[in-house]
C-alpha atoms as a PDB file:
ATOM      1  CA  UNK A   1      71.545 158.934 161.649  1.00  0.00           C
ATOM      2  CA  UNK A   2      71.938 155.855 164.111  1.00  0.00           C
ATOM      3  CA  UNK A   3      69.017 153.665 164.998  1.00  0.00           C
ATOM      4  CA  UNK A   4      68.041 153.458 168.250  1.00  0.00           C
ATOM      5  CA  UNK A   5      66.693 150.363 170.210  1.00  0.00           C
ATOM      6  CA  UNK A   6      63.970 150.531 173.716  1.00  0.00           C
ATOM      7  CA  UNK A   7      65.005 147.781 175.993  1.00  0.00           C
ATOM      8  CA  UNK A   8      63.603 144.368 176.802  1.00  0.00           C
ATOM      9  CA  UNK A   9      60.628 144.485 179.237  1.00  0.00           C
ATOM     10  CA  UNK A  10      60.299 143.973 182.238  1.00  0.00           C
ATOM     11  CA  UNK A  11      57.478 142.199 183.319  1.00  0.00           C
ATOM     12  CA  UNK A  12      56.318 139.134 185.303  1.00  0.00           C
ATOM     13  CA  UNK A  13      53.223 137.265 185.619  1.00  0.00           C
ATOM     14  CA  UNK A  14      52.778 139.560 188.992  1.00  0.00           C
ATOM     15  CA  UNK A  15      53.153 142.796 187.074  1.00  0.00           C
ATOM     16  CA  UNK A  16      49.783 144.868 187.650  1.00  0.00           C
ATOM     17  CA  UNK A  17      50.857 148.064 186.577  1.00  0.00           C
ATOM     18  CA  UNK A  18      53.146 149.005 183.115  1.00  0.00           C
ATOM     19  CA  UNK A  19      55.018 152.580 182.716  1.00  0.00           C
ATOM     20  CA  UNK A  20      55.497 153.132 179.393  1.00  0.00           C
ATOM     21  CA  UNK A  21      58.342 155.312 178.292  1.00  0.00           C
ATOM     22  CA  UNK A  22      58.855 156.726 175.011  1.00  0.00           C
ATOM     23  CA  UNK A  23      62.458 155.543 173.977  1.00  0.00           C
ATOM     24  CA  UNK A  24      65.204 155.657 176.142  1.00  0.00           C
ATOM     25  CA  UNK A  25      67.668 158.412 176.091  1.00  0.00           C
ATOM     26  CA  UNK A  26      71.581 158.391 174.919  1.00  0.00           C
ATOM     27  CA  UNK A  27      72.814 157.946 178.490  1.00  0.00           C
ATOM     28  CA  UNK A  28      70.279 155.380 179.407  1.00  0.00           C
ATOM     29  CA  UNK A  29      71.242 153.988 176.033  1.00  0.00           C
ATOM     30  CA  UNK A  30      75.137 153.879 177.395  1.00  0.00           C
ATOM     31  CA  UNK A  31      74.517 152.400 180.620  1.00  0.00           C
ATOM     32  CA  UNK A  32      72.073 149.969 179.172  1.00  0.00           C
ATOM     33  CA  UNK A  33      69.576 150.708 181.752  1.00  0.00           C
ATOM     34  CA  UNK A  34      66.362 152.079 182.425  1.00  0.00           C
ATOM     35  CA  UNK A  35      66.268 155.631 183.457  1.00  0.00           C
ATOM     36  CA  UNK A  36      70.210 155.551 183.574  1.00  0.00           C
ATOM     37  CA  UNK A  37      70.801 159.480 182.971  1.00  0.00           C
ATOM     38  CA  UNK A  38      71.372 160.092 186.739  1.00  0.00           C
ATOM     39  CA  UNK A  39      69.504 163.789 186.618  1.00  0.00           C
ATOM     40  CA  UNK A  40      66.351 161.619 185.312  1.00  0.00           C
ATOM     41  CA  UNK A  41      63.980 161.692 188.250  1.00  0.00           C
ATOM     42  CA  UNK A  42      62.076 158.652 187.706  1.00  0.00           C
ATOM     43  CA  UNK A  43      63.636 156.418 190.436  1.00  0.00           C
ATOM     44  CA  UNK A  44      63.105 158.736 193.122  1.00  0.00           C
ATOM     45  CA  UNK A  45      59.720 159.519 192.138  1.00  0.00           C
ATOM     46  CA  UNK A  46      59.405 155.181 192.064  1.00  0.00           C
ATOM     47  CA  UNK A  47      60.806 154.779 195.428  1.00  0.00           C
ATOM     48  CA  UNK A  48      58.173 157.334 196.737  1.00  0.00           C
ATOM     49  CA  UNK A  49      55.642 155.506 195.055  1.00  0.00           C
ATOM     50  CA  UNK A  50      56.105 152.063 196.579  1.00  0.00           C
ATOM     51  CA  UNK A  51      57.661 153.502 199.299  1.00  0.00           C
ATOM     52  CA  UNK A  52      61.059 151.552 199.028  1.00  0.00           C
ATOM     53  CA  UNK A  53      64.595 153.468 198.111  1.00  0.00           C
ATOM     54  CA  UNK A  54      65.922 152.763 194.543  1.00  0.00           C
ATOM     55  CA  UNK A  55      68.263 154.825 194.180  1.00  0.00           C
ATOM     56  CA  UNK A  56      71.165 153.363 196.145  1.00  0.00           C
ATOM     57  CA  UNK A  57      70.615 149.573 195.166  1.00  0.00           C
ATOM     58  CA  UNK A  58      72.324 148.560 192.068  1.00  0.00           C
ATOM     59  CA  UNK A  59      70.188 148.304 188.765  1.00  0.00           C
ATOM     60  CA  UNK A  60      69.367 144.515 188.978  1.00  0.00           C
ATOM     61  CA  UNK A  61      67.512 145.552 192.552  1.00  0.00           C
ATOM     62  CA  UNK A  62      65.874 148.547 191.591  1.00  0.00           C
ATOM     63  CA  UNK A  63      64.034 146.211 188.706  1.00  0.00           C
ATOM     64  CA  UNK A  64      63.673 143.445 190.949  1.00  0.00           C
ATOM     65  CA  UNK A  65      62.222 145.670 193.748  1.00  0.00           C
ATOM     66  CA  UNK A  66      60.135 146.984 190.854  1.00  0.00           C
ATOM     67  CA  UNK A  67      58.392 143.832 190.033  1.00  0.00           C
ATOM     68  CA  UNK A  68      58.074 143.012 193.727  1.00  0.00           C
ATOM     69  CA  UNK A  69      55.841 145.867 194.120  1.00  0.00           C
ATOM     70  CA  UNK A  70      53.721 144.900 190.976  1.00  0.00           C
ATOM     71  CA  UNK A  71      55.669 147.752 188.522  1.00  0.00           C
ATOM     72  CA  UNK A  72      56.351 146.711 185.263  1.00  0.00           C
ATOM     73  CA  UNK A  73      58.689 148.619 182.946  1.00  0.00           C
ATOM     74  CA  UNK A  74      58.801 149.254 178.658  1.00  0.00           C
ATOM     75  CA  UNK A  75      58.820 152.137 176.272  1.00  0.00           C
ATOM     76  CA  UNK A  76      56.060 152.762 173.797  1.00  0.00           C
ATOM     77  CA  UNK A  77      58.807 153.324 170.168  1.00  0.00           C
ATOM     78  CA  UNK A  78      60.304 150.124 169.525  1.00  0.00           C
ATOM     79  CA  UNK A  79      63.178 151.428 167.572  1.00  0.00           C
ATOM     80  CA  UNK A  80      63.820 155.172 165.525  1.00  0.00           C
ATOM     81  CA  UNK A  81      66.392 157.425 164.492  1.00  0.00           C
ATOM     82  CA  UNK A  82      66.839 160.132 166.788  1.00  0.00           C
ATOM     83  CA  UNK A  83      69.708 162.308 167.211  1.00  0.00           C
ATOM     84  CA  UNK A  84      70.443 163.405 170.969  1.00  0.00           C
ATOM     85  CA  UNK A  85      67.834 162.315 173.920  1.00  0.00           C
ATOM     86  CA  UNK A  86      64.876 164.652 173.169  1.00  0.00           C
ATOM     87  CA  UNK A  87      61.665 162.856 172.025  1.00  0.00           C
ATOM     88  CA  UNK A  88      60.591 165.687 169.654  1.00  0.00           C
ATOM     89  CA  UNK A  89      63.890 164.593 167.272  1.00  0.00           C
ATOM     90  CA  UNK A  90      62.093 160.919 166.978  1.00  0.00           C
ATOM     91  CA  UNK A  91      61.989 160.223 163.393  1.00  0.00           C
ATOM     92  CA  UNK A  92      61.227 156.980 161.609  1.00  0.00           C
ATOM     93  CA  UNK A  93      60.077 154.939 164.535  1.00  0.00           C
ATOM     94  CA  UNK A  94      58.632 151.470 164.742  1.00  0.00           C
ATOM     95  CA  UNK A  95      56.562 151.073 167.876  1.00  0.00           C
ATOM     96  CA  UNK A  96      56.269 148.079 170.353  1.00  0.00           C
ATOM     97  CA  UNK A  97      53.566 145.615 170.023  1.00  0.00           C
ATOM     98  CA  UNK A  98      52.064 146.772 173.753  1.00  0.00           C
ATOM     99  CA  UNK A  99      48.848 145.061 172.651  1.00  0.00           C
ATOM    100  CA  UNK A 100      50.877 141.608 172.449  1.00  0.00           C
ATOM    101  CA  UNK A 101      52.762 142.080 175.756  1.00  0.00           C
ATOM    102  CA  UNK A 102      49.123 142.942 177.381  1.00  0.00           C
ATOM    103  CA  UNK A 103      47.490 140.026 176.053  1.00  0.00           C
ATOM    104  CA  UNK A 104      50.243 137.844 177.467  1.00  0.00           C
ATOM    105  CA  UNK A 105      50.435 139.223 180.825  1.00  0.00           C
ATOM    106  CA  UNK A 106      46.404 139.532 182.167  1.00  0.00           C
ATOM    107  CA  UNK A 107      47.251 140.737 185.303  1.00  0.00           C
ATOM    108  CA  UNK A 108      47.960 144.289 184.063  1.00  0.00           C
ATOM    109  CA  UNK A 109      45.355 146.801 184.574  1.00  0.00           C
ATOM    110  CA  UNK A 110      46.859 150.231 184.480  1.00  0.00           C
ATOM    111  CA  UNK A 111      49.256 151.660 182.281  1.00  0.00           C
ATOM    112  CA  UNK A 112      51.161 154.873 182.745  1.00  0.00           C
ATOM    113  CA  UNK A 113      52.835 157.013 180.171  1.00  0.00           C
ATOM    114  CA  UNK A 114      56.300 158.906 181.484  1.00  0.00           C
ATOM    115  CA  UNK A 115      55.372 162.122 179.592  1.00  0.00           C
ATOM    116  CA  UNK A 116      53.562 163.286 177.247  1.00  0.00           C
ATOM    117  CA  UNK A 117      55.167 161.555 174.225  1.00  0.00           C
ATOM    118  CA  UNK A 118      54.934 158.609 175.480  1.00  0.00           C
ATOM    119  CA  UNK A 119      51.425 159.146 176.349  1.00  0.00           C
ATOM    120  CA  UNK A 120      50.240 160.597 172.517  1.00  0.00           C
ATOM    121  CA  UNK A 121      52.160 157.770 171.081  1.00  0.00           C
ATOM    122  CA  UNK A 122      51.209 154.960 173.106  1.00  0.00           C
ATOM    123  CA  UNK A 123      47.948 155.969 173.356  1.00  0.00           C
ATOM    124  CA  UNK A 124      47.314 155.691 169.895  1.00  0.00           C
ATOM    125  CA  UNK A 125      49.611 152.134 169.344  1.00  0.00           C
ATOM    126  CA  UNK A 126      46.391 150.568 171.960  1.00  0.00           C
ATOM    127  CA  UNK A 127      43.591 152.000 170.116  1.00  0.00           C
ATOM    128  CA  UNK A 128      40.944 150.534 171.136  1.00  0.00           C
ATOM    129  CA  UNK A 129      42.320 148.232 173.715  1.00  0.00           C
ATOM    130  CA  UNK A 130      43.250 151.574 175.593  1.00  0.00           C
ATOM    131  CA  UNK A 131      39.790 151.724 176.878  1.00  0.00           C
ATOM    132  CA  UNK A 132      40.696 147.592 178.628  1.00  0.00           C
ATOM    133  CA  UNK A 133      43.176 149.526 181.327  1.00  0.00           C
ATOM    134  CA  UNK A 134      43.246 152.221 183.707  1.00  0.00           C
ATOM    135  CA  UNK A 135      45.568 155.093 181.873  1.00  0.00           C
ATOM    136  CA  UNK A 136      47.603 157.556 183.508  1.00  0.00           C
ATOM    137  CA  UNK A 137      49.611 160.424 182.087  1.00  0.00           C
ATOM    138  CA  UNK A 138      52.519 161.346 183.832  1.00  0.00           C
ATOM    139  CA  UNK A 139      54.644 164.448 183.994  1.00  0.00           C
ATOM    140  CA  UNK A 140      57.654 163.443 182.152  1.00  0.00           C
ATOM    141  CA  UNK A 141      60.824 162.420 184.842  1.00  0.00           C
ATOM    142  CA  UNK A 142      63.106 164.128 182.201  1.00  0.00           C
ATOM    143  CA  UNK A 143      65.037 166.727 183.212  1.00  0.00           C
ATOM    144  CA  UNK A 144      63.898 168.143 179.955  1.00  0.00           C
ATOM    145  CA  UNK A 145      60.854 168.455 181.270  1.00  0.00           C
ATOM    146  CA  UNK A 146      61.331 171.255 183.473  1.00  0.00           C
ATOM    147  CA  UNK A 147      58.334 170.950 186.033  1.00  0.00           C
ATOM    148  CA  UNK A 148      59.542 170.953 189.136  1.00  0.00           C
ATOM    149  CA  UNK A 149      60.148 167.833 191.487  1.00  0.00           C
ATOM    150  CA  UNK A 150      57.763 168.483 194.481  1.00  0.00           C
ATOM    151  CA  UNK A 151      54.918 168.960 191.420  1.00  0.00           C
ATOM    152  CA  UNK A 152      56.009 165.655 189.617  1.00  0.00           C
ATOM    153  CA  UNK A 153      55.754 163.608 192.743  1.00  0.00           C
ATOM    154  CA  UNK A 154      52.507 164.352 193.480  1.00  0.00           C
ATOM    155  CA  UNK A 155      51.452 163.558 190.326  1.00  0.00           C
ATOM    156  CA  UNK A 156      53.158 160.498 190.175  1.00  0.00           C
ATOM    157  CA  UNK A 157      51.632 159.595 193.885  1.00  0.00           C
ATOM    158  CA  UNK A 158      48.545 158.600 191.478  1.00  0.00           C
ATOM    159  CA  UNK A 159      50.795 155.667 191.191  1.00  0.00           C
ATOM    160  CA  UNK A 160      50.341 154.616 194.689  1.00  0.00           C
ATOM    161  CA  UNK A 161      46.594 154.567 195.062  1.00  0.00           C
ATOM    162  CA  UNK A 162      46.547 152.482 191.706  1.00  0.00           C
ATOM    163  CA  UNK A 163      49.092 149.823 193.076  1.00  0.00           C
ATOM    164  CA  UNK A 164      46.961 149.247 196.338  1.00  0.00           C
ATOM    165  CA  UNK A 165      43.907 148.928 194.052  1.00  0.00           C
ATOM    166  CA  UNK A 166      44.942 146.274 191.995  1.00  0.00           C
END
């Protein structure tokens, strides 16, 4: 079974709030982006958040536009075995240090977990420092995750009211 690898994060000193995925999905994996299967919902639901559009600017912009707004990106599993895209196959997994990346960059004080795997697993990787951050569970931006949009982006709109408040 092949290994599987999260991304790099992305992150700046300005970076205020973190969404944590889980690990990223065979087409994401492909493109070598974020959130690169195009049914995934999550940069729509982002550009309703900081009220900029994502999804026509190429991927360098949509992180850059990202981190101009304070929005920092990462995924909870380090590395796994996982056949397909589905979180439930994750097997084997070695998880980020998130605790590291927070100490380094101060200026974070909310975190929010795309879905609920993300959430039970990063969640438990902060222990205690958990309690150090505003945490937000999000409806997964899967299309998986079968919710439907118009419920996901109000959920998500949480996002906004953290971002001005921080």
């Amino acid at each position: 079974m092949e290994l599987k690898r999260c991304f790099d994060p992305v992150v700046d000193q300005h970076t205020r709030l973190l969404v944590l995925g889980s690990l990223p999905g065979d087409k994401s994996l492909a493109a070598q982006e974020y959130y690169g299967n195009r049914q995934n919902k999550f940069w729509l639901l982002m550009s309703e958040v900081i009220g900029t559009e994502l999804v026509p600017l190429d991927y360098s912009s949509r992180l850059k536009a990202l981190l101009e707004h304070g929005v920092g990106l990462w995924d909870v599993v380090a590395e796994a075995h996982r056949p397909g895209s589905l979180d439930s196959r994750i097997r084997a997994r070695n998880d980020n240090d998130l605790c590291a990346l927070l100490a380094r960059h101060p200026n974070i004080k909310a975190i929010a977990f795309n879905g609920g795997t993300a959430a039970k697993l990063g969640i438990k990787v902060l222990g205690s420092h958990a309690a150090n951050f505003q945490i937000v569970e999000l409806p997964s931006s899967s299309p998986a995750y079968t919710l439907g949009y118009a419920e996901k982006a109000v959920r998500w709109q949480a996002l906004r009211a953290i971002l001005r408040a921080t």
